[in-house]
PDB file of N, CA and C in Angstrom:
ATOM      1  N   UNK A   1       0.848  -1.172   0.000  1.00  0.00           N
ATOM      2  CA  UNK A   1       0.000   0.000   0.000  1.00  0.00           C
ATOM      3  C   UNK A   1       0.893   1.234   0.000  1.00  0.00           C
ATOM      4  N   UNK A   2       0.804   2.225  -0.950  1.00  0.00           N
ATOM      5  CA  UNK A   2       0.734   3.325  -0.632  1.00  0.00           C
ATOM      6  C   UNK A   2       1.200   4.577  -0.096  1.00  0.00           C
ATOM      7  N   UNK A   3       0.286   4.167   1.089  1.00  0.00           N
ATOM      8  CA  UNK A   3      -0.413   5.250   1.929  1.00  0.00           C
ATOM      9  C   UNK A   3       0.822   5.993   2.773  1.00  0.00           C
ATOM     10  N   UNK A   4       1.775   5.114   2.849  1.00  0.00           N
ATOM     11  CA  UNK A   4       2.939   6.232   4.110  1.00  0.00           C
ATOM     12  C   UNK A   4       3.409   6.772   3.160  1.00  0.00           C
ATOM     13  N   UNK A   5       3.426   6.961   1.839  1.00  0.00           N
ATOM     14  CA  UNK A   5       4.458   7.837   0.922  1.00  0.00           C
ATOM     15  C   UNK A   5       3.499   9.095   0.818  1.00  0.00           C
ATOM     16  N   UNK A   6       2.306   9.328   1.344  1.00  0.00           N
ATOM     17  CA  UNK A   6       1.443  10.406   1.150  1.00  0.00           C
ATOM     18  C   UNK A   6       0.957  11.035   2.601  1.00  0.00           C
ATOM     19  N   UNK A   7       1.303  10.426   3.517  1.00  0.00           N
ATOM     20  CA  UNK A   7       1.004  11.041   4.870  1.00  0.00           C
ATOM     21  C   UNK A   7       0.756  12.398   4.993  1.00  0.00           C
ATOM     22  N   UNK A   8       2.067  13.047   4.229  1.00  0.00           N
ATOM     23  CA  UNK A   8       2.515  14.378   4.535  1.00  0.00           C
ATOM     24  C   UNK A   8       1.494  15.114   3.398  1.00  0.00           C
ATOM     25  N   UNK A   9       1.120  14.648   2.798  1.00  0.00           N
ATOM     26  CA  UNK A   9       0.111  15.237   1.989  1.00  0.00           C
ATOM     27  C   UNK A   9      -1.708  15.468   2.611  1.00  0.00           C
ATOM     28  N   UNK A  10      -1.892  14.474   3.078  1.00  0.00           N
ATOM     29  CA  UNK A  10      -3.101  13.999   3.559  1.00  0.00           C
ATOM     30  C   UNK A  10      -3.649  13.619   4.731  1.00  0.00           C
ATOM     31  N   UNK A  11      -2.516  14.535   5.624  1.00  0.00           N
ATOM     32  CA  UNK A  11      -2.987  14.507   7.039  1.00  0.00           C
ATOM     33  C   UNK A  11      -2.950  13.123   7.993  1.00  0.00           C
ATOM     34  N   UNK A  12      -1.951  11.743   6.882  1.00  0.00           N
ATOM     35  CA  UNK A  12      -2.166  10.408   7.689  1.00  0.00           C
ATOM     36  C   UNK A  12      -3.641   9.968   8.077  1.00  0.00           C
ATOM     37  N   UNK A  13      -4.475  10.521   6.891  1.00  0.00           N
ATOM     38  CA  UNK A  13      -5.924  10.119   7.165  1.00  0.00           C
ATOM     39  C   UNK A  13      -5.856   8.169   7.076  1.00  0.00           C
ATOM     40  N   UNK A  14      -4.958   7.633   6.400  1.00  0.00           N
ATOM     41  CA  UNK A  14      -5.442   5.946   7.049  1.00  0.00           C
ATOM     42  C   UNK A  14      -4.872   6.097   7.695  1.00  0.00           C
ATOM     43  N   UNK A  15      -4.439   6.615   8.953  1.00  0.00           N
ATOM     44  CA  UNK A  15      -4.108   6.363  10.587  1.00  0.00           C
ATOM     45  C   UNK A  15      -4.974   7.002  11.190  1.00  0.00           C
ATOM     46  N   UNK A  16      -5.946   7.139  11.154  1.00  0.00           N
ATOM     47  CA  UNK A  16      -7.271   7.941  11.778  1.00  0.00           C
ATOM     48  C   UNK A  16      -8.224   6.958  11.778  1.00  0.00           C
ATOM     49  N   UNK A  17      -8.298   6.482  13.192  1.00  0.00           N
ATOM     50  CA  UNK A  17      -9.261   4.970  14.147  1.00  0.00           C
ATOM     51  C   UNK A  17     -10.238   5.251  13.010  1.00  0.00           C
ATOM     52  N   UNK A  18     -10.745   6.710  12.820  1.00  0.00           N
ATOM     53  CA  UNK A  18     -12.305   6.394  12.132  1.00  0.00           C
ATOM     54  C   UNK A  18     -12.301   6.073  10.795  1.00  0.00           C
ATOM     55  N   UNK A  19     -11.408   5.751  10.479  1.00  0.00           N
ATOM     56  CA  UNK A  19     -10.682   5.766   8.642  1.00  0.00           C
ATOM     57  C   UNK A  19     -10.778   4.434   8.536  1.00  0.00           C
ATOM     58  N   UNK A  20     -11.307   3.444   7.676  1.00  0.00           N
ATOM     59  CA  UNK A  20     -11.070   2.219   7.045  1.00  0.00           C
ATOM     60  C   UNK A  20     -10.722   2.456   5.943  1.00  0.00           C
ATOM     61  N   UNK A  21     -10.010   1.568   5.079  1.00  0.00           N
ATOM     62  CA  UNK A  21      -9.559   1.254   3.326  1.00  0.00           C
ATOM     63  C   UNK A  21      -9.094   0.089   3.781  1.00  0.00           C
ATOM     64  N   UNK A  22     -10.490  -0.086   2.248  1.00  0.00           N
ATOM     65  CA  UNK A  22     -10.258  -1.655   1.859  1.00  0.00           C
ATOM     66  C   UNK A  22     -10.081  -1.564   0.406  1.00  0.00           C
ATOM     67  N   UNK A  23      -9.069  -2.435   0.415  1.00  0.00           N
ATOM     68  CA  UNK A  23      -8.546  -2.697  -1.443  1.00  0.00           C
ATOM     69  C   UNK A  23      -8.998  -4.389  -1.400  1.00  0.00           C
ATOM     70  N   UNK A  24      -9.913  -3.538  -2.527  1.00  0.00           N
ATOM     71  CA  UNK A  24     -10.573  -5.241  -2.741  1.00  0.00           C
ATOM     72  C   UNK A  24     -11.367  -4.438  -4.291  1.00  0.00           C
ATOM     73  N   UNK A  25     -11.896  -5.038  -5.020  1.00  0.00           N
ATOM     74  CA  UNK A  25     -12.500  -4.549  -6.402  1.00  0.00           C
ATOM     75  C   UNK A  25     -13.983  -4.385  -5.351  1.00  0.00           C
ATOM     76  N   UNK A  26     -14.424  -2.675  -5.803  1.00  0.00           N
ATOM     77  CA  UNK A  26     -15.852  -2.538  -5.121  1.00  0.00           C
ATOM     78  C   UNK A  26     -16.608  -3.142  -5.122  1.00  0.00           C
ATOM     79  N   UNK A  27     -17.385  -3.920  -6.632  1.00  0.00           N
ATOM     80  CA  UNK A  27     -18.447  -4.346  -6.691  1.00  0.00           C
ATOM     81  C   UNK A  27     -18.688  -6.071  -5.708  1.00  0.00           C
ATOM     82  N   UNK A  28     -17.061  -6.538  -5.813  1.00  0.00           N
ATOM     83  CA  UNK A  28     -17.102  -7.765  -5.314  1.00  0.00           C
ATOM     84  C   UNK A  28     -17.155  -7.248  -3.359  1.00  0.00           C
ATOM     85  N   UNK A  29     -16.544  -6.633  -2.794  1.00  0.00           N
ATOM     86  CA  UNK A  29     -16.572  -6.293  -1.845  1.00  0.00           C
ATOM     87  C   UNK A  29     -17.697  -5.319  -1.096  1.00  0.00           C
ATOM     88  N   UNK A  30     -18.878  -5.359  -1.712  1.00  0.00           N
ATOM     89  CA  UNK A  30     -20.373  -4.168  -1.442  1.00  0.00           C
ATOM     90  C   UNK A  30     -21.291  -5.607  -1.537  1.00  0.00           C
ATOM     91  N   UNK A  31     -20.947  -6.566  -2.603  1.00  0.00           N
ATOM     92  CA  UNK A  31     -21.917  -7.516  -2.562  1.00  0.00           C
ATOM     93  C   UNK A  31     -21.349  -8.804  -1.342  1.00  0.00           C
ATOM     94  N   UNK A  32     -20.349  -8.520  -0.924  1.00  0.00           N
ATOM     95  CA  UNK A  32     -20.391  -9.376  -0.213  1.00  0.00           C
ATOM     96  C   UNK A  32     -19.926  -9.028   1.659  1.00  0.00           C
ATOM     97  N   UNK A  33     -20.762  -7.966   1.828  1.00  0.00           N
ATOM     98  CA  UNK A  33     -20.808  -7.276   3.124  1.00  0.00           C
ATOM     99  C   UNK A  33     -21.825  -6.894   3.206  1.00  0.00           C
ATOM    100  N   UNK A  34     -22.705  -6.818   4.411  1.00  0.00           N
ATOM    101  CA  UNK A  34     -23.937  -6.115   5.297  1.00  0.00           C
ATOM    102  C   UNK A  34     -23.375  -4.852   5.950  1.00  0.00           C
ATOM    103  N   UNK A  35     -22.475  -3.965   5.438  1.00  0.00           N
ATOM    104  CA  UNK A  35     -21.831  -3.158   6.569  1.00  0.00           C
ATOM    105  C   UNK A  35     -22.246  -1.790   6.156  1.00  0.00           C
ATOM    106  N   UNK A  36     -22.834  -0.784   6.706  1.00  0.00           N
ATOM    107  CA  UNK A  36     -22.900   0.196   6.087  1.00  0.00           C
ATOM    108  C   UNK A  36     -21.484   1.717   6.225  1.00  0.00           C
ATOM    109  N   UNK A  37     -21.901   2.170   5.228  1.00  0.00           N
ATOM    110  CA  UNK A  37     -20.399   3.287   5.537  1.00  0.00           C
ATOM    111  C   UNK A  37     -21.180   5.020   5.448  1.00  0.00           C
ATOM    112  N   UNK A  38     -20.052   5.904   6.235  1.00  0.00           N
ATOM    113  CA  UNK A  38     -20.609   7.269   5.469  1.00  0.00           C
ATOM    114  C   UNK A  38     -19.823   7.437   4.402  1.00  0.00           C
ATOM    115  N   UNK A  39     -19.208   6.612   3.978  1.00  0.00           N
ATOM    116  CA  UNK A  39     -18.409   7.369   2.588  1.00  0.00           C
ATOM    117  C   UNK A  39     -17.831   6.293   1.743  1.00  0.00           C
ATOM    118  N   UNK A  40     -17.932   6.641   0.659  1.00  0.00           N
ATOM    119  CA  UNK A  40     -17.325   5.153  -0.453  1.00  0.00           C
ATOM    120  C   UNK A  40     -17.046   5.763  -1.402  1.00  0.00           C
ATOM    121  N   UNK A  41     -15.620   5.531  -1.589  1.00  0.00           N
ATOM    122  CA  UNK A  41     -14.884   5.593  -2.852  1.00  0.00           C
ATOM    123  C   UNK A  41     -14.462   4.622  -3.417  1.00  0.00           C
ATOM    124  N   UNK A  42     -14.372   5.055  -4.930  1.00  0.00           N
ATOM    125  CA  UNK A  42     -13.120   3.798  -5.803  1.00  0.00           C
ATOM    126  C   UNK A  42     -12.636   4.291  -6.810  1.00  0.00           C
ATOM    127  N   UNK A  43     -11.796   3.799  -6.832  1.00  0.00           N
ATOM    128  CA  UNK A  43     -10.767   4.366  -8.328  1.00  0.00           C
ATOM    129  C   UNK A  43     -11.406   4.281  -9.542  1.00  0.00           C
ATOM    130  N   UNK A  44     -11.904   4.821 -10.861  1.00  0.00           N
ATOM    131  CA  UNK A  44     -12.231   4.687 -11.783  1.00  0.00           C
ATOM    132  C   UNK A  44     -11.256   3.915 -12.449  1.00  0.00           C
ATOM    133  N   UNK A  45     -12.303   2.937 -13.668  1.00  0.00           N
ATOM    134  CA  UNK A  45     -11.023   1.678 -14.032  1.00  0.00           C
ATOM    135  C   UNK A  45     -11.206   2.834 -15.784  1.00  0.00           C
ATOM    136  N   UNK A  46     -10.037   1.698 -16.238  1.00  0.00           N
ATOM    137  CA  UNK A  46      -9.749   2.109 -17.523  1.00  0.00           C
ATOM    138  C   UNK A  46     -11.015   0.941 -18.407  1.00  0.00           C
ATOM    139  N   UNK A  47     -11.938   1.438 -19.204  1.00  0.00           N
ATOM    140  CA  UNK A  47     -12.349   0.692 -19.837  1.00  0.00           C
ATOM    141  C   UNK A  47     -11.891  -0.208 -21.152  1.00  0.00           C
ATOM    142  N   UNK A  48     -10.602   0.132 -21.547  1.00  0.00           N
ATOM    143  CA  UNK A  48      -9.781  -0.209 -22.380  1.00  0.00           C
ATOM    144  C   UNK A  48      -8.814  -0.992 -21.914  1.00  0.00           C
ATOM    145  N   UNK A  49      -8.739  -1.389 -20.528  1.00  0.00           N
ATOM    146  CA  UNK A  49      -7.665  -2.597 -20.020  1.00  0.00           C
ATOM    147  C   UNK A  49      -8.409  -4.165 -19.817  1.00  0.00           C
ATOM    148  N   UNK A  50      -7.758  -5.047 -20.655  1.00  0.00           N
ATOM    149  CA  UNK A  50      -8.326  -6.202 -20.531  1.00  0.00           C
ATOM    150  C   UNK A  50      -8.423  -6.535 -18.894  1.00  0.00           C
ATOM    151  N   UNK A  51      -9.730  -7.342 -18.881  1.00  0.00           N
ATOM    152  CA  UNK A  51     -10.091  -7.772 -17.380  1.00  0.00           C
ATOM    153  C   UNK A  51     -10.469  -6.622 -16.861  1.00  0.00           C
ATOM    154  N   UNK A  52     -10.882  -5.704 -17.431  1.00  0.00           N
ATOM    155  CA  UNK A  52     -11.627  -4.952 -16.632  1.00  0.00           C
ATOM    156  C   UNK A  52     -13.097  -5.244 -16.015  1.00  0.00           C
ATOM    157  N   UNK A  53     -13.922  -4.806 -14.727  1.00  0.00           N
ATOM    158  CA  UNK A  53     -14.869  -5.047 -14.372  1.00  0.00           C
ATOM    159  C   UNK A  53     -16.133  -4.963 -15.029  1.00  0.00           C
ATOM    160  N   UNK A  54     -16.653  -5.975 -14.899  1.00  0.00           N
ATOM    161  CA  UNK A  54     -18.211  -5.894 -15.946  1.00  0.00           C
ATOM    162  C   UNK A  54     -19.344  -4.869 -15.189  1.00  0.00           C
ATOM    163  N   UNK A  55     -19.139  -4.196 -14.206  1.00  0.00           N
ATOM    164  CA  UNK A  55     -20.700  -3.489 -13.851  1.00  0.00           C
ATOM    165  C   UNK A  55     -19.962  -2.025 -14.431  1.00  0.00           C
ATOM    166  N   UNK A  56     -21.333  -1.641 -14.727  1.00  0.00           N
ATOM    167  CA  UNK A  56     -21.599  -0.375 -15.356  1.00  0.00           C
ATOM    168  C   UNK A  56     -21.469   0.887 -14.082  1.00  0.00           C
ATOM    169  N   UNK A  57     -20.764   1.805 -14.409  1.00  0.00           N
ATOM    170  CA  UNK A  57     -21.244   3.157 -13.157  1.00  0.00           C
ATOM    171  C   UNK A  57     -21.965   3.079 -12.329  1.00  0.00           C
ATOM    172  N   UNK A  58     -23.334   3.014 -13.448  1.00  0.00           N
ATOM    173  CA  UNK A  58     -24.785   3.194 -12.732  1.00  0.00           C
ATOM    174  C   UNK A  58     -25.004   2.367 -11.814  1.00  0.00           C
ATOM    175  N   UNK A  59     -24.521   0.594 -12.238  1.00  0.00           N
ATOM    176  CA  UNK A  59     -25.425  -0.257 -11.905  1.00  0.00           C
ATOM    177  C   UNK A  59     -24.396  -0.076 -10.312  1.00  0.00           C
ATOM    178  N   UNK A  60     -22.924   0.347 -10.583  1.00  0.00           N
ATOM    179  CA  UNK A  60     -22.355   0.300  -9.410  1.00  0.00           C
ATOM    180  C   UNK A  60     -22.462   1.457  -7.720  1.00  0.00           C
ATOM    181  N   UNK A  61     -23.487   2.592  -8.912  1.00  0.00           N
ATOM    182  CA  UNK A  61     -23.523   3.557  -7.609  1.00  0.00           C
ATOM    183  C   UNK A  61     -24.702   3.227  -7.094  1.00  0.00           C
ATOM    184  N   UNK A  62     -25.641   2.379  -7.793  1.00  0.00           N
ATOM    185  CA  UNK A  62     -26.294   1.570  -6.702  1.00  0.00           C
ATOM    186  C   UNK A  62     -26.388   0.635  -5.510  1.00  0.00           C
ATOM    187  N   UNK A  63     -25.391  -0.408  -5.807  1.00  0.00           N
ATOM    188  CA  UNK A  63     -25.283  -0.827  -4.750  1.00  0.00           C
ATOM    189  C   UNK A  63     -24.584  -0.136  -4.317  1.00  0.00           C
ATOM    190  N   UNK A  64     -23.356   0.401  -4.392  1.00  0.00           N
ATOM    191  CA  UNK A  64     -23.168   1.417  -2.971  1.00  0.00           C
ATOM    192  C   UNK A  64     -23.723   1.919  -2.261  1.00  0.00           C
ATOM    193  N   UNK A  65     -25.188   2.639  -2.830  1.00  0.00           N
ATOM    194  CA  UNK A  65     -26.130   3.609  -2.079  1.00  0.00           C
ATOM    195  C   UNK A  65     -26.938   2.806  -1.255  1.00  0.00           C
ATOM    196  N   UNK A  66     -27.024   1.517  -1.931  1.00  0.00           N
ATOM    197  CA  UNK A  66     -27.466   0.700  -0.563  1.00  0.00           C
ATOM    198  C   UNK A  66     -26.966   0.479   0.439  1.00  0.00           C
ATOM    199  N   UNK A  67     -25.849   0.705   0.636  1.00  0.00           N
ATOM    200  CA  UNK A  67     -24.486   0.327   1.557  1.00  0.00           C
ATOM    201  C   UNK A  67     -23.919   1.545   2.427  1.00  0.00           C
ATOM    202  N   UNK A  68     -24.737   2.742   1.645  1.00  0.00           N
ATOM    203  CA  UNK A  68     -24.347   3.996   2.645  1.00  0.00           C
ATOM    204  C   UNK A  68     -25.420   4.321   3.581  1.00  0.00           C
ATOM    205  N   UNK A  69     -24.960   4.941   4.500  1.00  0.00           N
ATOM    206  CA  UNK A  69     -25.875   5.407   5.760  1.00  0.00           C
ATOM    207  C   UNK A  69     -26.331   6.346   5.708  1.00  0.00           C
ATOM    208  N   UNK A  70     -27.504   6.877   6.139  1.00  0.00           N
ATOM    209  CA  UNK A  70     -28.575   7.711   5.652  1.00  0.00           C
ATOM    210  C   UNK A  70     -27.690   9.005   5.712  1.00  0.00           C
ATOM    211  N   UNK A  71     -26.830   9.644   6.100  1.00  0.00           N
ATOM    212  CA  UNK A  71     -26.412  10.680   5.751  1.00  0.00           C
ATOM    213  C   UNK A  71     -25.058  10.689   4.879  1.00  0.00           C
ATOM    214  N   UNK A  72     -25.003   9.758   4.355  1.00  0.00           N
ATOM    215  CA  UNK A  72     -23.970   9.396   3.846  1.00  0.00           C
ATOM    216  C   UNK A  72     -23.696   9.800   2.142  1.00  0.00           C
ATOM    217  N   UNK A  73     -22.369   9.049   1.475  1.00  0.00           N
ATOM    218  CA  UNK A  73     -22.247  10.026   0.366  1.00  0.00           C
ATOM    219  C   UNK A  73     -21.168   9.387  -0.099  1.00  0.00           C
TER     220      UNK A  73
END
């Protein structure tokens, strides 16, 4: 991961208790959790790299929105 080469940029937000990141491909990791979040991100893929993911935007900011908490985003 990452994340210690950017600390100094970003305040060491994954060292902040209330901070989770999970690297896992979204769609496989939203369908296979009951957990809800206030916040969900993911990297936009390249649609031009073989093996790229089969769900669509749309179909993917849905299940997220199921997965976020009512004030969530």
């Amino acid at each position: 991961m990452v994340a210690p080469y950017f600390g100094d940029f970003n305040d060491n937000v994954v060292r902040n208790p209330k901070v989770h990141v999970e690297v896992d491909d979204a769609r496989h990791f939203l369908t296979t959790t009951k957990q809800k979040f206030d916040a969900i991100t993911s990297d936009p893929f390249d649609p031009w790299v073989k093996g790229r993911p089969t769900s669509t935007p749309a179909s993917s900011g849905k299940l997220a929105k199921r997965h976020l908490n009512p004030a969530g985003w």
